[in-house]
Protein backbone atom coordinates (compact mmCIF):
# COMPACT_ATOMS: atom_id res chain seq x y z
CA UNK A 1 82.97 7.76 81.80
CA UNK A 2 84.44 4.18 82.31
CA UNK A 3 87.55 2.85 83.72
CA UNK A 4 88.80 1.64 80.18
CA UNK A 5 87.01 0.53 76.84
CA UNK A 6 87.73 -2.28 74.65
CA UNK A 7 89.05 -2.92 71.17
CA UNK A 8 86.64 -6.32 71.15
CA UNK A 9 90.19 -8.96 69.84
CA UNK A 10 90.86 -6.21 66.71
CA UNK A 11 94.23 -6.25 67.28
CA UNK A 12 94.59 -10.23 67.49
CA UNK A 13 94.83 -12.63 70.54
CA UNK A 14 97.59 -11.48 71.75
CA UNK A 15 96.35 -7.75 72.06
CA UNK A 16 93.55 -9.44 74.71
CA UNK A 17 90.40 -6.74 74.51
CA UNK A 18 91.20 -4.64 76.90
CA UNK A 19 94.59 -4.57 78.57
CA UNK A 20 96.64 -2.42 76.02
CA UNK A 21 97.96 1.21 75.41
CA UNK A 22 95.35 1.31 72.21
CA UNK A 23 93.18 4.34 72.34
CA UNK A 24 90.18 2.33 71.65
CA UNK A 25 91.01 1.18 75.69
CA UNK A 26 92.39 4.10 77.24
CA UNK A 27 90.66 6.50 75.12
CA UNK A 28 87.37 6.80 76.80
CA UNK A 29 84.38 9.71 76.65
CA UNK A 30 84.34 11.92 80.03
CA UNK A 31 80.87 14.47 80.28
CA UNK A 32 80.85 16.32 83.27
CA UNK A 33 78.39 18.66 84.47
CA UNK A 34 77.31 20.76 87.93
CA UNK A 35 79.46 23.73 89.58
CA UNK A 36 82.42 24.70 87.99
CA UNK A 37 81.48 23.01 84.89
CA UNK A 38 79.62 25.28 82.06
CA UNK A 39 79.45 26.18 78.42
CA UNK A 40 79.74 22.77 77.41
CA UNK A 41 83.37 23.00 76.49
CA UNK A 42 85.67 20.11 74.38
CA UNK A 43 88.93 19.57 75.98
CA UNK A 44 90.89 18.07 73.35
CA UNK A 45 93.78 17.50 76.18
CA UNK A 46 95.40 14.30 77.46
CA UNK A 47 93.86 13.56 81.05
CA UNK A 48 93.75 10.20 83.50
CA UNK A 49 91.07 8.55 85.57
CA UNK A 50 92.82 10.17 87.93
CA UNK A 51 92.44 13.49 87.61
CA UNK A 52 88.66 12.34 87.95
CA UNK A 53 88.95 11.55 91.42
CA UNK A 54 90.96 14.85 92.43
CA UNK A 55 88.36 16.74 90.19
CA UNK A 56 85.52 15.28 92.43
CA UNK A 57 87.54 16.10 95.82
CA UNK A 58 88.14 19.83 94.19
CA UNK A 59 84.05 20.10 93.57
CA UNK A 60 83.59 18.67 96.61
CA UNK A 61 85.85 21.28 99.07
CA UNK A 62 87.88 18.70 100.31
CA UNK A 63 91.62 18.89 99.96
CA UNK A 64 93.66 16.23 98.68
CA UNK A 65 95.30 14.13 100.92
CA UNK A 66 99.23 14.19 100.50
CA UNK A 67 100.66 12.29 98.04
CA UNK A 68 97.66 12.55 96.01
CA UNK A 69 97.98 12.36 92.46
CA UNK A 70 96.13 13.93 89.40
CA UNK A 71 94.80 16.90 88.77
CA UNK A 72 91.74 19.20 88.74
CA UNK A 73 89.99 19.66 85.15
CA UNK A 74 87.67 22.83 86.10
CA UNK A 75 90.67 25.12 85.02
CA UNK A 76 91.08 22.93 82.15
CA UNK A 77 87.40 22.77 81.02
CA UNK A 78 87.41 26.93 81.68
CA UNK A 79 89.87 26.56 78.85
CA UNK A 80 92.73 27.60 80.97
CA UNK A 81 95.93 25.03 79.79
CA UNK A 82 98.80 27.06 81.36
CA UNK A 83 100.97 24.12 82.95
CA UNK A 84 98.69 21.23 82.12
CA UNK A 85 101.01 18.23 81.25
CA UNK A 86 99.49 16.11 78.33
CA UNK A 87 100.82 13.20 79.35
CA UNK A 88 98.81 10.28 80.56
CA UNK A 89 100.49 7.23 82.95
CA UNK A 90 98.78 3.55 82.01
CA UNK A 91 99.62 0.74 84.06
CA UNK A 92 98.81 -2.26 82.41
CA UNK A 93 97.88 -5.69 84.32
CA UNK A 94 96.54 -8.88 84.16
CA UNK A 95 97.23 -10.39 80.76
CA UNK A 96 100.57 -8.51 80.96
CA UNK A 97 102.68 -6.42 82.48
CA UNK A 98 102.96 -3.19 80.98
CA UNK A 99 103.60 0.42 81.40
CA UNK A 100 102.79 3.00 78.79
CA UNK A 101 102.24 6.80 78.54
CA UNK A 102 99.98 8.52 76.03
CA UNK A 103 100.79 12.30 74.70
CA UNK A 104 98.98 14.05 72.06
CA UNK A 105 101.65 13.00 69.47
CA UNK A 106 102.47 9.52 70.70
CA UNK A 107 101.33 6.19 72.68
CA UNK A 108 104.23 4.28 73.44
CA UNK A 109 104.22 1.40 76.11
CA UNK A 110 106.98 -1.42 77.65
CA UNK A 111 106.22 -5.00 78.57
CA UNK A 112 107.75 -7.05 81.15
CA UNK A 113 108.29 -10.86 81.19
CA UNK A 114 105.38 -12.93 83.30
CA UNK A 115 101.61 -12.08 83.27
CA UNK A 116 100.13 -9.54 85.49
CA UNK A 117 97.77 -11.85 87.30
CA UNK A 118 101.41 -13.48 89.11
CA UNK A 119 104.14 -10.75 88.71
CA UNK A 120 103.56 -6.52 89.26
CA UNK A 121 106.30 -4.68 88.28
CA UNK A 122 109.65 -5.25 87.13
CA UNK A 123 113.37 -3.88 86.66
CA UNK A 124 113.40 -5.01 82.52
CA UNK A 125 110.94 -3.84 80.59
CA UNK A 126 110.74 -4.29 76.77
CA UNK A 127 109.95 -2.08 74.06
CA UNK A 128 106.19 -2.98 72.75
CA UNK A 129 104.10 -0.40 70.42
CA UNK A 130 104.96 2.81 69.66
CA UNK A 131 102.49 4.79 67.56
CA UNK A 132 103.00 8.41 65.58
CA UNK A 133 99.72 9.35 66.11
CA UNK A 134 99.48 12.24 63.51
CA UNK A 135 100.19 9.81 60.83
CA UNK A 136 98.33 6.95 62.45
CA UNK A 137 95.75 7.93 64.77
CA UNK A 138 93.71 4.62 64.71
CA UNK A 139 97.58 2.78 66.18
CA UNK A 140 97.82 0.25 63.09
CA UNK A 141 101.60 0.69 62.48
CA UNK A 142 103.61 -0.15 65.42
CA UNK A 143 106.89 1.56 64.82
CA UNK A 144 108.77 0.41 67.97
CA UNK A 145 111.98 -1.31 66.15
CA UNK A 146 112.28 1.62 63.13
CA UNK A 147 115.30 2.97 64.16
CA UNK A 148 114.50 5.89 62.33
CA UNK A 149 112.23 6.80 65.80
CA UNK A 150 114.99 5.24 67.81
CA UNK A 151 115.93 9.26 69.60
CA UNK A 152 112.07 9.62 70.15
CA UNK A 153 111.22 6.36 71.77
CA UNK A 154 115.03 7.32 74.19
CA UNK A 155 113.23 10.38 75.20
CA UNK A 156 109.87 9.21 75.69
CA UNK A 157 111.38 5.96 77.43
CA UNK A 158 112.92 8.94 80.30
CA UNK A 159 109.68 9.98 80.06
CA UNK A 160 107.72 7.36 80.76
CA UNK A 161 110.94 6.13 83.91
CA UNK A 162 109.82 9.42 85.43
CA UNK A 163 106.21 8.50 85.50
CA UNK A 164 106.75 5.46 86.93
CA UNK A 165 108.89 6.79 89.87
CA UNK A 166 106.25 9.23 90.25
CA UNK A 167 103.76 6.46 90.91
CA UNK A 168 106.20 4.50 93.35
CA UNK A 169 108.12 2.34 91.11
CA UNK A 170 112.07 1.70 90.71
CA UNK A 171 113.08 3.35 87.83
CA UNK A 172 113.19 0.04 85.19
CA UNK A 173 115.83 -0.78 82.38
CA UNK A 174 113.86 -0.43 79.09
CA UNK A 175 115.31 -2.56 75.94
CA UNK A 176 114.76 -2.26 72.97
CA UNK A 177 111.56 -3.83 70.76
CA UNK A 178 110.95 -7.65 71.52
CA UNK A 179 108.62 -9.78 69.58
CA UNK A 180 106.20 -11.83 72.14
């Protein structure tokens, strides 16, 4: 595995080659093998570098320390999904500041004023890409001001607040789509 890939300036300048919500960064191969692990299973399931980490602990007999997040993928790679939330969390830095969660139907992802190298976090976010990933799984037609999705961006938007609380932030006002 890898802690992101890179879509290589495909999406223009502005997209930078790494930093975004596009699956060709966050989308990124995972083989895992040893105890726990057989029968060389595909989960097709939405997981986080996190869950990594707590995976290792899990294989390892150590318990997680408190306030640990992510989650342990041998039940998930036995094929047992009961309860697994596909939802990923992104926090996006450096050449912006972004949030963004990833589901199996939709990416959608916020950016704040500043660049991520100076500011963090913030209270305003904007609406940035949003993606119907059943009718565009390789994230060429950003649909985040077609009002038409306006009551599915609201809901992933609570969504992705909730996340981000989850992780320590203040839950952030999110406006609507802004051209940078």
């Amino acid at each position: 595995t890898a802690d992101h890939g890179s879509h290589f300036l495909t999406r223009g300048r502005e997209a930078e080659y790494k930093r975004t919500c596009h699956d060709a960064s966050i989308h990124i191969p995972l083989i895992i093998t040893g105890p726990g692990f057989t029968g060389g299973n595909v989960v097709r399931n939405v997981v986080s570098l996190l869950d990594v980490s707590a995976t290792l602990l899990a294989c390892a007999g150590i318990e997680r320390p408190e306030g640990w997040r992510g989650r342990d993928l041998r039940p998930l790679a036995a094929g047992r999904t009961e309860g697994w939330e596909d939802v990923a969390f992104l926090q996006i830095s450096e050449s912006r500041v972004g949030r963004a969660i990833r589901t199996p139907d939709y990416t959608y992802a916020v950016r704040a004023e500043g660049d991520g190298y100076r500011v963090f976090a913030s209270d305003v976010y904007y609406e940035e890409f949003f993606y119907v990933l059943k009718d565009d799984p390789f994230q060429q037609n950003n649909l985040a001001a077609d009002s038409a999705w306006a009551e599915t961006r609201a809901h992933l938007a609570e969504l992705l607040q909730c996340k981000m609380v989850q992780a320590g932030e203040r839950p952030p006002e999110i406006r609507p789509f802004r051209a940078w």
